[in-house]
C-alpha atoms as a PDB file:
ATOM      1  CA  UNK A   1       0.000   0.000   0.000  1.00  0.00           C
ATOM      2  CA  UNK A   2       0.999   3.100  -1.100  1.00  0.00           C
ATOM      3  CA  UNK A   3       1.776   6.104   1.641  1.00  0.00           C
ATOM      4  CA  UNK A   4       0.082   9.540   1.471  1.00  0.00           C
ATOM      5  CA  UNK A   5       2.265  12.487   2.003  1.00  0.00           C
ATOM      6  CA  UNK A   6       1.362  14.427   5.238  1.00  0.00           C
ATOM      7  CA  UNK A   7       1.136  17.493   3.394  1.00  0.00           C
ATOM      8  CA  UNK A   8      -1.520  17.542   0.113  1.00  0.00           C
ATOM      9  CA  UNK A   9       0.093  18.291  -3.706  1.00  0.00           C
ATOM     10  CA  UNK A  10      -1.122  21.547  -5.043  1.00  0.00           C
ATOM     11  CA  UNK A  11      -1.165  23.188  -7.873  1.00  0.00           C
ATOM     12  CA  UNK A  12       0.730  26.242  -6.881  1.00  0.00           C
ATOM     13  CA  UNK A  13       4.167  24.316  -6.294  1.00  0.00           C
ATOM     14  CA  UNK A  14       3.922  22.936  -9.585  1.00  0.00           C
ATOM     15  CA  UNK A  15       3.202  26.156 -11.181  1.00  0.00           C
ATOM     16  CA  UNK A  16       6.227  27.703  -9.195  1.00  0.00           C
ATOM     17  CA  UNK A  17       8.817  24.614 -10.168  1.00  0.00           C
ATOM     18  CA  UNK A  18       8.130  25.124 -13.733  1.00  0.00           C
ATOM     19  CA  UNK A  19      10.227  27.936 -15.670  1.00  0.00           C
ATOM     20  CA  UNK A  20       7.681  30.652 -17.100  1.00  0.00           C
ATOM     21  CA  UNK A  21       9.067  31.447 -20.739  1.00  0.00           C
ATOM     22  CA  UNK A  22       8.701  34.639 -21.798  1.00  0.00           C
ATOM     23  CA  UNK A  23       7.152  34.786 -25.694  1.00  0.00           C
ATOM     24  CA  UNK A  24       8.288  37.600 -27.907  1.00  0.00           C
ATOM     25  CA  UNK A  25       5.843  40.698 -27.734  1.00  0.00           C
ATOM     26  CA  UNK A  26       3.510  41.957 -30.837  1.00  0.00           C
ATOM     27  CA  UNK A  27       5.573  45.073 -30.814  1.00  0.00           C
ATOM     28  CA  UNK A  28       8.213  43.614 -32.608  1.00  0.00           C
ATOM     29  CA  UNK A  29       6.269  42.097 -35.563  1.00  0.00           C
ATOM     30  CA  UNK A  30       6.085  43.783 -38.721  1.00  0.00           C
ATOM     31  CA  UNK A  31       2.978  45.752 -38.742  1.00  0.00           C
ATOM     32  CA  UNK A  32       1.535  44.613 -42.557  1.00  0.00           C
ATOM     33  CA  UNK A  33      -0.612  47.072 -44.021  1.00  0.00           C
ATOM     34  CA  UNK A  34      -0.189  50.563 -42.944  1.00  0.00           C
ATOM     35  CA  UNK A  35       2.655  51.064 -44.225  1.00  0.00           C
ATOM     36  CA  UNK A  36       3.507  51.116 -47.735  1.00  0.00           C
ATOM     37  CA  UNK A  37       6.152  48.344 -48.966  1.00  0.00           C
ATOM     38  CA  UNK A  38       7.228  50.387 -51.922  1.00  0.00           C
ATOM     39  CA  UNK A  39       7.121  54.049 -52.271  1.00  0.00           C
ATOM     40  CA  UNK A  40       4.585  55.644 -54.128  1.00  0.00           C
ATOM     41  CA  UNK A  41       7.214  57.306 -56.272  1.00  0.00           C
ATOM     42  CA  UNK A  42       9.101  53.930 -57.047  1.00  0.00           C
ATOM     43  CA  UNK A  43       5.449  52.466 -58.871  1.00  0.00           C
ATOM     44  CA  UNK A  44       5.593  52.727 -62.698  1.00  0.00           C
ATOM     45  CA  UNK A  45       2.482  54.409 -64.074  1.00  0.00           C
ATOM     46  CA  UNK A  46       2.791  53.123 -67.655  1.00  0.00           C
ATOM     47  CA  UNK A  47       4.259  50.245 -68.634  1.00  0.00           C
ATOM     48  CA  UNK A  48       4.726  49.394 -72.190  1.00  0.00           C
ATOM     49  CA  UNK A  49       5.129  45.874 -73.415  1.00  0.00           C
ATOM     50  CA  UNK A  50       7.109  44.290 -76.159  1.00  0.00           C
ATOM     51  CA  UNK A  51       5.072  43.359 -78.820  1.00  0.00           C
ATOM     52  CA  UNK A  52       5.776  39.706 -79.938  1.00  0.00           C
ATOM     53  CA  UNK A  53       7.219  40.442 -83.419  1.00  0.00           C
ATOM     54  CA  UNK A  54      10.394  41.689 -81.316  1.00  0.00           C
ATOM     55  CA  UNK A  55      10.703  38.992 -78.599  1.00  0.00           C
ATOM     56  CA  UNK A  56      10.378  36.379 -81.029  1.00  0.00           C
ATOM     57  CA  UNK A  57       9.671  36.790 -84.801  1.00  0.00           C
ATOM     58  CA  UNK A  58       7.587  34.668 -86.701  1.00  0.00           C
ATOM     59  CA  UNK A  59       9.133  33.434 -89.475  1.00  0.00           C
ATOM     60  CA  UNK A  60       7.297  33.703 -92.728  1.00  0.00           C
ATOM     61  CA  UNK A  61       5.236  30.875 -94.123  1.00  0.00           C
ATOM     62  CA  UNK A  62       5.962  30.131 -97.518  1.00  0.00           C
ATOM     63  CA  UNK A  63       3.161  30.691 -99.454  1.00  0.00           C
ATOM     64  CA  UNK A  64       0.739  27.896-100.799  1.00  0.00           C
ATOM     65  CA  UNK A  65      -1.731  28.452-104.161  1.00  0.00           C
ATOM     66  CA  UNK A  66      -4.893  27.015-102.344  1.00  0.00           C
ATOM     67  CA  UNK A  67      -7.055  28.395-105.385  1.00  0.00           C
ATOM     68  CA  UNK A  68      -7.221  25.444-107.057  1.00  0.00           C
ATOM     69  CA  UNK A  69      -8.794  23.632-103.432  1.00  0.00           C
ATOM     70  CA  UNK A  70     -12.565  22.487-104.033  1.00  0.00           C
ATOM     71  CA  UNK A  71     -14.927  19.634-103.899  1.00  0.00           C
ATOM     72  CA  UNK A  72     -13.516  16.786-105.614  1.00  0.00           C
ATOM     73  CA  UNK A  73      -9.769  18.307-104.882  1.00  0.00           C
ATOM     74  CA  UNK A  74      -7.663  15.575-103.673  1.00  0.00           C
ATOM     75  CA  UNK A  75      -5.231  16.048-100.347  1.00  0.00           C
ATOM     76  CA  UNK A  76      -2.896  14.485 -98.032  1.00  0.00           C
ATOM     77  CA  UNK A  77      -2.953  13.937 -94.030  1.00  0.00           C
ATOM     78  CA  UNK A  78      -0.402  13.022 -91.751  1.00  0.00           C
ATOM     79  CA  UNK A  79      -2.379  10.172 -90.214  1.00  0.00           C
ATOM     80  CA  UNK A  80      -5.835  10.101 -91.989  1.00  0.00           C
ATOM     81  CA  UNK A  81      -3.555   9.378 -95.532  1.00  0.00           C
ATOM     82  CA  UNK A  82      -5.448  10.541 -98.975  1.00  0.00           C
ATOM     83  CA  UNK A  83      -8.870  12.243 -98.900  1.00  0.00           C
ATOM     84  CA  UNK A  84     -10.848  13.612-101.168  1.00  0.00           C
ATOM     85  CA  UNK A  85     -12.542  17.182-100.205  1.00  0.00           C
ATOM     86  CA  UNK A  86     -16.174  17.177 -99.957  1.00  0.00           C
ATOM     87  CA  UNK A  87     -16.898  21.251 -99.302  1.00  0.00           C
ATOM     88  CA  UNK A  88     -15.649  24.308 -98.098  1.00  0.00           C
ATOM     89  CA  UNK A  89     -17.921  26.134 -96.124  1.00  0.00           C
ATOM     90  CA  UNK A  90     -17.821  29.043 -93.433  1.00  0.00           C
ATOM     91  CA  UNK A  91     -14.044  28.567 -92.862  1.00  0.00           C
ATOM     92  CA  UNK A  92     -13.788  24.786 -92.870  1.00  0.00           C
ATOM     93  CA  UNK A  93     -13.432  22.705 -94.812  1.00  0.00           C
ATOM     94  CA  UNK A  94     -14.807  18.412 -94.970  1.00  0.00           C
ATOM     95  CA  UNK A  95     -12.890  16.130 -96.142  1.00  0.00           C
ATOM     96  CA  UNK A  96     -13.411  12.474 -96.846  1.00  0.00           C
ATOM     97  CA  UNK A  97     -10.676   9.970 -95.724  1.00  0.00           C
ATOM     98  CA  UNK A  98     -10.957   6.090 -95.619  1.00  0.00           C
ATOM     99  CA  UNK A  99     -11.952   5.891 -92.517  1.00  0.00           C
ATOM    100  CA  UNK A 100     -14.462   8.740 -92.258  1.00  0.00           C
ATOM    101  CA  UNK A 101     -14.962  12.420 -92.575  1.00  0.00           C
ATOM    102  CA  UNK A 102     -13.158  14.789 -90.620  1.00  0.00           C
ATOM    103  CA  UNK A 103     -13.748  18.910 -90.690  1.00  0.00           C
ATOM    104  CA  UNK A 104     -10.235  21.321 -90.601  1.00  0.00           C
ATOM    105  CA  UNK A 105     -10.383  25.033 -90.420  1.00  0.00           C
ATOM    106  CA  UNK A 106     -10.030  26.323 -93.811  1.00  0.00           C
ATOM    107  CA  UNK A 107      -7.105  27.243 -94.995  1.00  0.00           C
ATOM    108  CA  UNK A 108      -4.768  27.279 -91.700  1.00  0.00           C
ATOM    109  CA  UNK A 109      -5.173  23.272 -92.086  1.00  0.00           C
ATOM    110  CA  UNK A 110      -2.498  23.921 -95.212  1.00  0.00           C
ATOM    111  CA  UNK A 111      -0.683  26.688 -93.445  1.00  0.00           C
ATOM    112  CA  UNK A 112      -0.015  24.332 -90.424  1.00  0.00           C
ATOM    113  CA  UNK A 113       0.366  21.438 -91.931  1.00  0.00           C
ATOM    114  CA  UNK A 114      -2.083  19.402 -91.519  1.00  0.00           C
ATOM    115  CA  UNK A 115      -3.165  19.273 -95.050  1.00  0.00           C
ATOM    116  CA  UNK A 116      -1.378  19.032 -98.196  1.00  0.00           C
ATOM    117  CA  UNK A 117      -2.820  19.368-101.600  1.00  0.00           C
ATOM    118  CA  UNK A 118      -2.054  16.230-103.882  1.00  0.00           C
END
């Protein structure tokens, strides 16, 4: 059996053994907000930005006839392989592989690439 001290634990002598740790104050924070982290006279007003023709030019796409493109025309794909062109309408154009039909924006299909006229 366990012995009970003569005098009762309290609270207050384990308070007063412990060593009280004194925290940093909110004075020395950086007070965020009213004070301005650039000066007024150090913000640029205007700013004018390069225009992409000087950061990078584009070179020039060689130029490609696509008058004679129109139904019945025959081109070229990549992955699709021959087709035949079925219309041209409101910027696209339809054309008729073996495997199905498939729509391209008219003309940047030939500017990009993607079509070639046979």
């Amino acid at each position: 059996m366990e012995e009970i001290p003569e005098q009762p634990f309290t609270l207050e002598e384990e308070l007063e053994e412990e060593p009280i740790v004194d925290f940093p104050s909110r004075k020395n924070k950086p007070n965020y907000g009213k004070s301005p982290l650039v000066e007024p006279s150090r913000i640029a007003t205007s700013v004018t930005p390069k225009t992409s023709s000087e950061n990078n030019p584009v070179p020039a796409q060689p130029s490609i006839n696509l008058s004679g493109i129109h139904a019945g025309s025959l081109v070229s794909h990549k992955i699709f392989g021959q087709g035949e062109v079925i219309s041209i309408v409101d910027g696209l154009i339809l054309v008729k592989f073996e495997n199905g039909e498939k729509k391209f924006e008219f003309p940047n299909a030939f500017h990009q690439g993607f079509l070639r006229l046979e």
